[in-house]
PDB file of N, CA and C in Angstrom:
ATOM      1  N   UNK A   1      20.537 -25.244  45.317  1.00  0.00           N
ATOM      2  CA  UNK A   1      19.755 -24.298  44.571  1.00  0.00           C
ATOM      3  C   UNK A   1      19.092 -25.024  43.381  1.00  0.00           C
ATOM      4  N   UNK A   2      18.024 -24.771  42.833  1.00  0.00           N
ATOM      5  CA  UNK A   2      17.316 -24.901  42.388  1.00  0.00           C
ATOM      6  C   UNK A   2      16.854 -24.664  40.550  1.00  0.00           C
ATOM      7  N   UNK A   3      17.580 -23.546  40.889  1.00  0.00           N
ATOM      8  CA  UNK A   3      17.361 -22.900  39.590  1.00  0.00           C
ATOM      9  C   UNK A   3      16.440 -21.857  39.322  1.00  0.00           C
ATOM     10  N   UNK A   4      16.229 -20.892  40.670  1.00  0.00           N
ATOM     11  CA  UNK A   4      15.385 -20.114  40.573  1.00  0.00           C
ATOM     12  C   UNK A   4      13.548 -20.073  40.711  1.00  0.00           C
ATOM     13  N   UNK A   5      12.809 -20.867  40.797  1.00  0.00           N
ATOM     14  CA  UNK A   5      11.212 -21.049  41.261  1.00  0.00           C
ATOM     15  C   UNK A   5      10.967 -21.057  39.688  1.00  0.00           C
ATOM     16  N   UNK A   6      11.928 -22.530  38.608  1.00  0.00           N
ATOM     17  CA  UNK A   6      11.323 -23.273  37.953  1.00  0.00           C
ATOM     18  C   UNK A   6      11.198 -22.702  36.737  1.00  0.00           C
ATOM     19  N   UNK A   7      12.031 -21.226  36.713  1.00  0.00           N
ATOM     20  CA  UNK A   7      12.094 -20.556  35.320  1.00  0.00           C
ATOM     21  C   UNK A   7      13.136 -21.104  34.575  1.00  0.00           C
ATOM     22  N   UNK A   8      13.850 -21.850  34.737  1.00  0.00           N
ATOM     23  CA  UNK A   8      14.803 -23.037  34.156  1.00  0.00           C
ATOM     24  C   UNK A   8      14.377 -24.005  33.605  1.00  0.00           C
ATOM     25  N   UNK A   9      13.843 -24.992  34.477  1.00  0.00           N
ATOM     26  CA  UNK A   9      12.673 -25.685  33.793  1.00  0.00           C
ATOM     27  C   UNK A   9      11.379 -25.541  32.775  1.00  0.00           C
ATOM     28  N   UNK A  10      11.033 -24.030  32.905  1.00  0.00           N
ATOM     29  CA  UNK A  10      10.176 -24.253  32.027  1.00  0.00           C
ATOM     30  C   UNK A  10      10.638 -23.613  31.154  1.00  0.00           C
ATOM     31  N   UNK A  11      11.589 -22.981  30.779  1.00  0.00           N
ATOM     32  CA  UNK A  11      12.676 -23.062  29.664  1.00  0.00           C
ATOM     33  C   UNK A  11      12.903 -24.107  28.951  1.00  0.00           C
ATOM     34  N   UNK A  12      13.061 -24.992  29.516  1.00  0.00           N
ATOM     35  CA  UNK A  12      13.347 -26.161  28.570  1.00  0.00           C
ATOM     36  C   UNK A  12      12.545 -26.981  27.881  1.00  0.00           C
ATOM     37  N   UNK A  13      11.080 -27.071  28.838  1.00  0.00           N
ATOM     38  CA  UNK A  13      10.057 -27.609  28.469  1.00  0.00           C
ATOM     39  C   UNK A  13       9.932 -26.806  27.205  1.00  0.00           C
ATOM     40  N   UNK A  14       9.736 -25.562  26.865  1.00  0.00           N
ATOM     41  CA  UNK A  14       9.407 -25.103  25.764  1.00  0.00           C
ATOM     42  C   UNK A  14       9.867 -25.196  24.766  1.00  0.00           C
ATOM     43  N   UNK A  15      11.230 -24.902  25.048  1.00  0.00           N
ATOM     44  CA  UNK A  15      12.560 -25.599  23.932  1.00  0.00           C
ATOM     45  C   UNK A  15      12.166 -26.998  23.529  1.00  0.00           C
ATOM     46  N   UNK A  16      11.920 -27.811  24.394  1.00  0.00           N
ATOM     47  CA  UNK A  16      11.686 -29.179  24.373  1.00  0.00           C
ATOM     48  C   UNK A  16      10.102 -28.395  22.703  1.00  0.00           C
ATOM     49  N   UNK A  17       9.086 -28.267  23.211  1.00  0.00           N
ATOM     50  CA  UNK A  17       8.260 -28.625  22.428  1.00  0.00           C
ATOM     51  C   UNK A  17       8.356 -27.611  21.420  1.00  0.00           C
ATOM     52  N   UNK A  18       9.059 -26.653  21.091  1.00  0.00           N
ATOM     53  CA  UNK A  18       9.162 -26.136  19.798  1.00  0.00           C
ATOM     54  C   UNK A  18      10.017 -26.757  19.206  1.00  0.00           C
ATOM     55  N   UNK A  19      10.705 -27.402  19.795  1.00  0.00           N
ATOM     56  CA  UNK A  19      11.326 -28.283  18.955  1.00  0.00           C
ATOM     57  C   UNK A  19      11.136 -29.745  17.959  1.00  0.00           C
ATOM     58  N   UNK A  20       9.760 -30.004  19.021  1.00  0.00           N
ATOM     59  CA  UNK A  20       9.017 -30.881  18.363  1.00  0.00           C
ATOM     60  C   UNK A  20       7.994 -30.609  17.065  1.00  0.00           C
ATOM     61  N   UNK A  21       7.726 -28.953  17.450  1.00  0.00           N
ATOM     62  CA  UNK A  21       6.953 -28.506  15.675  1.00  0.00           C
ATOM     63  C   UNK A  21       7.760 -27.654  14.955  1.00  0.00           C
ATOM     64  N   UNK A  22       9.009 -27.830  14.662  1.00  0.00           N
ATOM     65  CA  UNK A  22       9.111 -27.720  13.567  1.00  0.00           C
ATOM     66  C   UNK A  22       8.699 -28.853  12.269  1.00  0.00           C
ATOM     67  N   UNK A  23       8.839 -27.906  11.525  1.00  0.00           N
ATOM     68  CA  UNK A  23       8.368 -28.981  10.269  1.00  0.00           C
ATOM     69  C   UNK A  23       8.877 -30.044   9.917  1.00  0.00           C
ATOM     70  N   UNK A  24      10.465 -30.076  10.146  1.00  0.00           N
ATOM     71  CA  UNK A  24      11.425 -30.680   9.684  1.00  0.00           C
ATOM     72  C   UNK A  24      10.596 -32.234  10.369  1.00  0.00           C
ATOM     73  N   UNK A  25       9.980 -32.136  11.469  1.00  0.00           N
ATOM     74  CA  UNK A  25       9.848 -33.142  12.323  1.00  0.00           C
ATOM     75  C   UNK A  25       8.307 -33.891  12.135  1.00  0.00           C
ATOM     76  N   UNK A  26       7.854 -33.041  11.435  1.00  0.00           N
ATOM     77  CA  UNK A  26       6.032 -33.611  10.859  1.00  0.00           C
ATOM     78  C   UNK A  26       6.063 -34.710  10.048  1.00  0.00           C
ATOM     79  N   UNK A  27       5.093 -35.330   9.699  1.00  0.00           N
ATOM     80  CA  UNK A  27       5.262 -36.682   8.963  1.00  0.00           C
ATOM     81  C   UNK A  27       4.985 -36.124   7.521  1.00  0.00           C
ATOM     82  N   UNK A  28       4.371 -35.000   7.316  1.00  0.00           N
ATOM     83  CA  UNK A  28       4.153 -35.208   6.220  1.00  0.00           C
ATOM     84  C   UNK A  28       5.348 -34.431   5.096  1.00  0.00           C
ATOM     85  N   UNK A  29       6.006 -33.945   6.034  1.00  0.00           N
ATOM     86  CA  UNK A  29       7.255 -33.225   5.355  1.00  0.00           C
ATOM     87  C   UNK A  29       8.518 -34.897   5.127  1.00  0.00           C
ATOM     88  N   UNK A  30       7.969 -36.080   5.633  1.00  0.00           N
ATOM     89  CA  UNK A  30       8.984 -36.913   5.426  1.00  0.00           C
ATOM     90  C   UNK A  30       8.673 -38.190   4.456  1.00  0.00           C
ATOM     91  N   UNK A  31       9.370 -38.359   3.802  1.00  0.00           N
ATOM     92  CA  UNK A  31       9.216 -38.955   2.658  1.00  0.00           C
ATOM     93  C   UNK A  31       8.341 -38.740   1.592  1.00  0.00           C
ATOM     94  N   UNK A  32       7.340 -39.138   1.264  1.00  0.00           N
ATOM     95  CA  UNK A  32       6.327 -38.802   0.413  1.00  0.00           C
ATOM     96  C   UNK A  32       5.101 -38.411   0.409  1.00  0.00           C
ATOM     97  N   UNK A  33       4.842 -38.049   1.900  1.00  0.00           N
ATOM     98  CA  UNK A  33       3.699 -37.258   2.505  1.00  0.00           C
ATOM     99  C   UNK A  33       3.287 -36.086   1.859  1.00  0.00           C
ATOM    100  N   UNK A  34       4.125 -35.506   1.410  1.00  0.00           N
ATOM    101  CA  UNK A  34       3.565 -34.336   0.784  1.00  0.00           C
ATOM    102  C   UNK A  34       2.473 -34.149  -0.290  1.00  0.00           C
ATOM    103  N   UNK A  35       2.392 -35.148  -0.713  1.00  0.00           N
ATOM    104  CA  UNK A  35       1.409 -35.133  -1.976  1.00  0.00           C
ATOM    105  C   UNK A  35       0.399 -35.246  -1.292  1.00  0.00           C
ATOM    106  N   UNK A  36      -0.276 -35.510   0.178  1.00  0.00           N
ATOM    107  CA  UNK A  36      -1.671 -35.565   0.489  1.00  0.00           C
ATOM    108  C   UNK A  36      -1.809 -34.027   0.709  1.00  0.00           C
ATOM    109  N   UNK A  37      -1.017 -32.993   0.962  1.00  0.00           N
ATOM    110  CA  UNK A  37      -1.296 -31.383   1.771  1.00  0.00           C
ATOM    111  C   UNK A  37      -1.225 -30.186  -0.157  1.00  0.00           C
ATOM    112  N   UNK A  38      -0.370 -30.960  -1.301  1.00  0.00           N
ATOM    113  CA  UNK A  38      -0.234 -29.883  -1.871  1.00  0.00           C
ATOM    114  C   UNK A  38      -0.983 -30.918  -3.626  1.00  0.00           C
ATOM    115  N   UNK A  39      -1.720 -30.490  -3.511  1.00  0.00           N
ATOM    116  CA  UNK A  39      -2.735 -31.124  -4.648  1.00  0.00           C
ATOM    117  C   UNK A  39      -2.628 -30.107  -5.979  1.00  0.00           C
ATOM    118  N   UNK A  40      -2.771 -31.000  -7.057  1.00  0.00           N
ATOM    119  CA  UNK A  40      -2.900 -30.352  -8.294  1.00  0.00           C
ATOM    120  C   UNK A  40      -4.100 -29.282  -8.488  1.00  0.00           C
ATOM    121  N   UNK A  41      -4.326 -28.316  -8.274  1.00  0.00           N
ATOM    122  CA  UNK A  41      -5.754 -27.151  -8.919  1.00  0.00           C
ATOM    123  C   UNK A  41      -5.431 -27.269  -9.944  1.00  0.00           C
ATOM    124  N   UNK A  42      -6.507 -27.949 -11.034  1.00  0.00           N
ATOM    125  CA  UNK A  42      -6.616 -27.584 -12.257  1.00  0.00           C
ATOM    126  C   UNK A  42      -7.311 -26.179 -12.807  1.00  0.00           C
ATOM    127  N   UNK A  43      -6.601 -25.110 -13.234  1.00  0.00           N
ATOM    128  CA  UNK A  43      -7.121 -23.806 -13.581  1.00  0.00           C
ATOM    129  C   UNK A  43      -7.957 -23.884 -14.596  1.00  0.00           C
ATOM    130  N   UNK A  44      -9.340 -23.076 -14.346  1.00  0.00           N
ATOM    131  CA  UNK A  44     -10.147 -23.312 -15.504  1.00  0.00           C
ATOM    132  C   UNK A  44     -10.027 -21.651 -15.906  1.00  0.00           C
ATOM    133  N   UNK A  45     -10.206 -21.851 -17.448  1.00  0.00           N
ATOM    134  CA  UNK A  45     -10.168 -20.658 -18.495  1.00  0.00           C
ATOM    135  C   UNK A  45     -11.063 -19.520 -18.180  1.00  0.00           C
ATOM    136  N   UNK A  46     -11.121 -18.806 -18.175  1.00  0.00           N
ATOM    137  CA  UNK A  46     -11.561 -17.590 -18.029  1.00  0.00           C
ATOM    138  C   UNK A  46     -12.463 -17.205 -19.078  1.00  0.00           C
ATOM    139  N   UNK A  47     -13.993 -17.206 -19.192  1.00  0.00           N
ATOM    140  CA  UNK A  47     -14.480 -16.933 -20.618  1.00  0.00           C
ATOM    141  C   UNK A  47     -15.171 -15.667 -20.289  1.00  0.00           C
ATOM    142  N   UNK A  48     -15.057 -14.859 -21.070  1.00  0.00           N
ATOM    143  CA  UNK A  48     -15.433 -13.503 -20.977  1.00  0.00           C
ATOM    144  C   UNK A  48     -16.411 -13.479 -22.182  1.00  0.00           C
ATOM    145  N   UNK A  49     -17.579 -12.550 -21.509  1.00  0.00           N
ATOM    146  CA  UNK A  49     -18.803 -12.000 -22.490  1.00  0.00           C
ATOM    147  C   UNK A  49     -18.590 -11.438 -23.314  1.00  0.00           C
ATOM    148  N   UNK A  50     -19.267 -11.642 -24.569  1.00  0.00           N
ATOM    149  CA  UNK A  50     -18.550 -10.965 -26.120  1.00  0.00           C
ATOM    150  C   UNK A  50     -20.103  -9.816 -26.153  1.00  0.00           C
ATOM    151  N   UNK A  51     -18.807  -8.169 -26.010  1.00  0.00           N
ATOM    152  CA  UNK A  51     -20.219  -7.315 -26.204  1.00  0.00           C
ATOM    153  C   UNK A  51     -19.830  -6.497 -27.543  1.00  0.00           C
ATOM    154  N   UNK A  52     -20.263  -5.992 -27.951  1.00  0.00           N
ATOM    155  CA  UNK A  52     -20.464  -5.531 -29.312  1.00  0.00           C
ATOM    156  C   UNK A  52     -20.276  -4.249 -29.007  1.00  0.00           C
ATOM    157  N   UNK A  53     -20.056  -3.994 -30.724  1.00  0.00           N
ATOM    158  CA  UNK A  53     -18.867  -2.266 -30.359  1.00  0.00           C
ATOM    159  C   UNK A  53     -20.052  -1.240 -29.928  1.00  0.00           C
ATOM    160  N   UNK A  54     -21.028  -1.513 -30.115  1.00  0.00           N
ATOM    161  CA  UNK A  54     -22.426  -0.257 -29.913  1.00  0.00           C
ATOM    162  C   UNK A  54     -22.767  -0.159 -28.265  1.00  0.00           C
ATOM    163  N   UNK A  55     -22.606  -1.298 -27.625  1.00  0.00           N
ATOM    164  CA  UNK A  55     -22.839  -1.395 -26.321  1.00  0.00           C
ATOM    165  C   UNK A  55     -21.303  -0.960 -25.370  1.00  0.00           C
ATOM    166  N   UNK A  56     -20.206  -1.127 -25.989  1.00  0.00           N
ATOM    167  CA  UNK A  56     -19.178  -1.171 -25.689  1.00  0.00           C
ATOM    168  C   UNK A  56     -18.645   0.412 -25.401  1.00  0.00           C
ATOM    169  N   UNK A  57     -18.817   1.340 -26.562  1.00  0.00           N
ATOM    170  CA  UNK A  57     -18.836   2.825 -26.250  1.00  0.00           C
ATOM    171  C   UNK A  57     -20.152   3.316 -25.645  1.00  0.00           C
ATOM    172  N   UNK A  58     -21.319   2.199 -25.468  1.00  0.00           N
ATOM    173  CA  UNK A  58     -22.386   3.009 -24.413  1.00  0.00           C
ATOM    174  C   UNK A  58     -21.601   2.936 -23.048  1.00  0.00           C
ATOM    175  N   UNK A  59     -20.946   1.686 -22.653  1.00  0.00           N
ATOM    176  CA  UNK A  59     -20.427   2.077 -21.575  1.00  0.00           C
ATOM    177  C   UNK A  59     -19.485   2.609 -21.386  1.00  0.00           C
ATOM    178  N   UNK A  60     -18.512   3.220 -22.225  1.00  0.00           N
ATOM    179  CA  UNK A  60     -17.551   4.021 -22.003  1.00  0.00           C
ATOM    180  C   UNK A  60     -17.924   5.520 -21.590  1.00  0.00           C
ATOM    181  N   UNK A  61     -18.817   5.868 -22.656  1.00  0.00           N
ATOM    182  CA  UNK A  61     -19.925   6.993 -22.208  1.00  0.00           C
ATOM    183  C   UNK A  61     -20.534   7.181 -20.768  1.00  0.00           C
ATOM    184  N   UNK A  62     -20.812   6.129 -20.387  1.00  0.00           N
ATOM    185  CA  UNK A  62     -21.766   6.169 -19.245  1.00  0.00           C
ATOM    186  C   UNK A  62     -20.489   6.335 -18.678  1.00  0.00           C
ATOM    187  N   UNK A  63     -19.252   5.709 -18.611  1.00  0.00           N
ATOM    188  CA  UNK A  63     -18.233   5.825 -17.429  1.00  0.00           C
ATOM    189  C   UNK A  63     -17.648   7.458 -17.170  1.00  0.00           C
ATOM    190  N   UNK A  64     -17.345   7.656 -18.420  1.00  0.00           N
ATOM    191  CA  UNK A  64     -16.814   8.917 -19.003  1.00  0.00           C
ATOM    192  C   UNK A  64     -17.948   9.971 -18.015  1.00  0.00           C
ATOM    193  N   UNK A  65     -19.157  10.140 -18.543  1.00  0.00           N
ATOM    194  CA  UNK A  65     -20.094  10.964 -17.992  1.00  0.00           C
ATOM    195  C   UNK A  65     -20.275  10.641 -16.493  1.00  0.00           C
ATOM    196  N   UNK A  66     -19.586   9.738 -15.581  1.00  0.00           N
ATOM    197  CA  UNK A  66     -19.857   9.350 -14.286  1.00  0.00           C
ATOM    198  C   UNK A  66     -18.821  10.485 -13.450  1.00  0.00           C
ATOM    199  N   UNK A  67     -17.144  10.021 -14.852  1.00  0.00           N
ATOM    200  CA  UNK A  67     -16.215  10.659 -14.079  1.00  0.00           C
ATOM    201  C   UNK A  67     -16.239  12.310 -13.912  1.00  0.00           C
ATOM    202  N   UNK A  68     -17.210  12.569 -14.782  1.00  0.00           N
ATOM    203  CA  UNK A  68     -17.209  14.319 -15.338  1.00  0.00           C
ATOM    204  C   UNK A  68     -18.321  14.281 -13.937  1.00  0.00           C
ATOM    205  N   UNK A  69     -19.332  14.147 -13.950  1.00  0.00           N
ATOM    206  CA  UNK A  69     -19.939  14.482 -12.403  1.00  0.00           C
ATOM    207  C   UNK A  69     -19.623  14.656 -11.464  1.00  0.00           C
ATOM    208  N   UNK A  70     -18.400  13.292 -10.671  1.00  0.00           N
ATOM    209  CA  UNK A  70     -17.341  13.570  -9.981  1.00  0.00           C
ATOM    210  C   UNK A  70     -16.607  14.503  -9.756  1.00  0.00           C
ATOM    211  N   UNK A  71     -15.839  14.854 -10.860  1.00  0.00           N
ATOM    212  CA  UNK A  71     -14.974  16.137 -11.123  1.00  0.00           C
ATOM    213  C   UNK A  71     -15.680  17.576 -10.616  1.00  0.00           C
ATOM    214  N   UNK A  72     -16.979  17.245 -10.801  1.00  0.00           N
ATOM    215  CA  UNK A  72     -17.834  18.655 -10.974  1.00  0.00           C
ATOM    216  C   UNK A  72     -18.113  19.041  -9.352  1.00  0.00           C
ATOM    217  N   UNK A  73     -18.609  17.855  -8.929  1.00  0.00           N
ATOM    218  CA  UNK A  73     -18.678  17.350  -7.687  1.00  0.00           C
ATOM    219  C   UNK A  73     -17.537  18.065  -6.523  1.00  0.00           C
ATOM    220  N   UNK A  74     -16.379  17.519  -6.824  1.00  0.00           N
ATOM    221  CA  UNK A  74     -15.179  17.212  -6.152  1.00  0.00           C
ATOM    222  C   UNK A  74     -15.218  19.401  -5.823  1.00  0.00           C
ATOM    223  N   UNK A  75     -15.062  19.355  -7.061  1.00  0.00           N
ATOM    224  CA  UNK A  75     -14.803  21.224  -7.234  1.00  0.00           C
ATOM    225  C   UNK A  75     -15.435  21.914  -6.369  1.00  0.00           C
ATOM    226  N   UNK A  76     -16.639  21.485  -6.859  1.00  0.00           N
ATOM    227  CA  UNK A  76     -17.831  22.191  -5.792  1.00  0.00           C
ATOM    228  C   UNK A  76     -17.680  22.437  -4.385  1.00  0.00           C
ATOM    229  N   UNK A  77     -17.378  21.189  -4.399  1.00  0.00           N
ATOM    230  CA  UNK A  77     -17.232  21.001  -2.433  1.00  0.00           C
ATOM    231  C   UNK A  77     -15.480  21.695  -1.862  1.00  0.00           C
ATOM    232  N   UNK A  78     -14.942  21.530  -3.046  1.00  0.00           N
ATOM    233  CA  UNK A  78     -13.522  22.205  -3.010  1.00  0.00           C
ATOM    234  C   UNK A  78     -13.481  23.683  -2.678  1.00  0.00           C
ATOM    235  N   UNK A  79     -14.616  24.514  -3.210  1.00  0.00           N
ATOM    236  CA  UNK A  79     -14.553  25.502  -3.529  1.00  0.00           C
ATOM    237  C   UNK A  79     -14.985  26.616  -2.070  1.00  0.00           C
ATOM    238  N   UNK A  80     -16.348  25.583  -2.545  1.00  0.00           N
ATOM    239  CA  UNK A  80     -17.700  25.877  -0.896  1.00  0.00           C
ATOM    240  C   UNK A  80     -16.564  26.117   0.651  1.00  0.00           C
ATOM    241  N   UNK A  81     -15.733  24.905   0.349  1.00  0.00           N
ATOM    242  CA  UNK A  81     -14.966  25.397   1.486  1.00  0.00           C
ATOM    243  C   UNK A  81     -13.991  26.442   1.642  1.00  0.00           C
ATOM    244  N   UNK A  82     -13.396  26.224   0.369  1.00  0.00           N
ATOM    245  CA  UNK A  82     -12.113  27.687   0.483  1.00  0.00           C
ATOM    246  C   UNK A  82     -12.977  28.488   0.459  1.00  0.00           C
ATOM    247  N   UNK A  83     -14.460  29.027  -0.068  1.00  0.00           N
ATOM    248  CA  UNK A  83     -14.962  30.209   0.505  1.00  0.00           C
ATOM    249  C   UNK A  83     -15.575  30.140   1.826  1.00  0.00           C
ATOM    250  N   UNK A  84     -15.317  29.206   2.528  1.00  0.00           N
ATOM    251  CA  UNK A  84     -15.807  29.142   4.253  1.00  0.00           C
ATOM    252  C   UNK A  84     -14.202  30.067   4.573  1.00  0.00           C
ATOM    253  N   UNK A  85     -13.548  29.066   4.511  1.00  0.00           N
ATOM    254  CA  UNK A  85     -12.167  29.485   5.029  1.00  0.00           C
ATOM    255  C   UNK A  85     -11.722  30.976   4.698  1.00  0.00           C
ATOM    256  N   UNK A  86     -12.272  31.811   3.786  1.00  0.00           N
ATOM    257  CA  UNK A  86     -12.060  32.663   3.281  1.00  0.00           C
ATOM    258  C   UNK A  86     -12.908  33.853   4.377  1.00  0.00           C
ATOM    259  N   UNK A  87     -14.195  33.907   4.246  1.00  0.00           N
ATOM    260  CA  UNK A  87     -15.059  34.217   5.155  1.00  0.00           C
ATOM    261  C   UNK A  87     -14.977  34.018   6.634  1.00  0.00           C
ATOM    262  N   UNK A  88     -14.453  32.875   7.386  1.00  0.00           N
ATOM    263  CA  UNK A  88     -13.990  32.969   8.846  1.00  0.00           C
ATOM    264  C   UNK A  88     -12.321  33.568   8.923  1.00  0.00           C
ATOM    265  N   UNK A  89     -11.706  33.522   8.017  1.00  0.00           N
ATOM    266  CA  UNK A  89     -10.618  34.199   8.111  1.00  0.00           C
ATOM    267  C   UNK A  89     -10.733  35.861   8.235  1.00  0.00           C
ATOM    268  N   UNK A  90     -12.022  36.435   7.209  1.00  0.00           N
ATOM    269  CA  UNK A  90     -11.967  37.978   7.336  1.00  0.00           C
ATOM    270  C   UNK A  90     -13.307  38.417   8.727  1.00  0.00           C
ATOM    271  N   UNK A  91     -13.876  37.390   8.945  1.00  0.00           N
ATOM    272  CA  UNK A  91     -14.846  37.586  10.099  1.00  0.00           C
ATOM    273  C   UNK A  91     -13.517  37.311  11.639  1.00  0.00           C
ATOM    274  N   UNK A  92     -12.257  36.327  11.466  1.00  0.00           N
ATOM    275  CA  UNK A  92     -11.870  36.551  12.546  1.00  0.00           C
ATOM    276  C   UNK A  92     -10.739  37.720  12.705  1.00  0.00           C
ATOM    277  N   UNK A  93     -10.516  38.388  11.605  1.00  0.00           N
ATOM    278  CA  UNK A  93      -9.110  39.367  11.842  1.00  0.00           C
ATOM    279  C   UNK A  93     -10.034  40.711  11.805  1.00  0.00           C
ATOM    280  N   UNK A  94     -11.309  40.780  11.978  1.00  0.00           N
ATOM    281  CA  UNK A  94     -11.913  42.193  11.848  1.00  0.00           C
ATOM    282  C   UNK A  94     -12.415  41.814  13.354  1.00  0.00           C
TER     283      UNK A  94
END
């Protein structure tokens, strides 16, 4: 016997080559390889635009007045529907 039509064998073959990638087994995980894959990024500073207090509450305003539209918005369409739902509810029980 055989071992079945080679599902034994290729059992092992696979074993065989996952065994060959693990990391443990790469070159660059051995000895001092590592320094070519994990390099220094030097972080650069972050400089942010200097805006002034007059421009600074214009845009708070503008945000403020964006979110109040929304709100107004949101309701509206909130509403429009509970009076659909309201209206097919007394159009279907009559």
């Amino acid at each position: 016997m055989s071992g079945g039509a080679g599902h034994i064998a290729d059992m092992n073959n696979r074993m065989r080559q996952n065994r060959s990638m693990k990391s443990s087994n790469k070159t660059k995980f051995k000895s001092n390889n590592r320094d070519l894959d994990f390099k220094k990024v030097e972080s650069k500073k972050l400089i942010f635009k200097k805006v002034s207090e007059e421009e600074l509450a214009k845009f708070r305003n503008e945000i403020k007045r964006k979110a109040k539209f929304e709100r107004k918005k949101e309701r509206l369409i909130i509403s429009i529907i509970i009076l659909m739902l309201i209206v097919f509810l007394i159009l279907s029980l009559t």
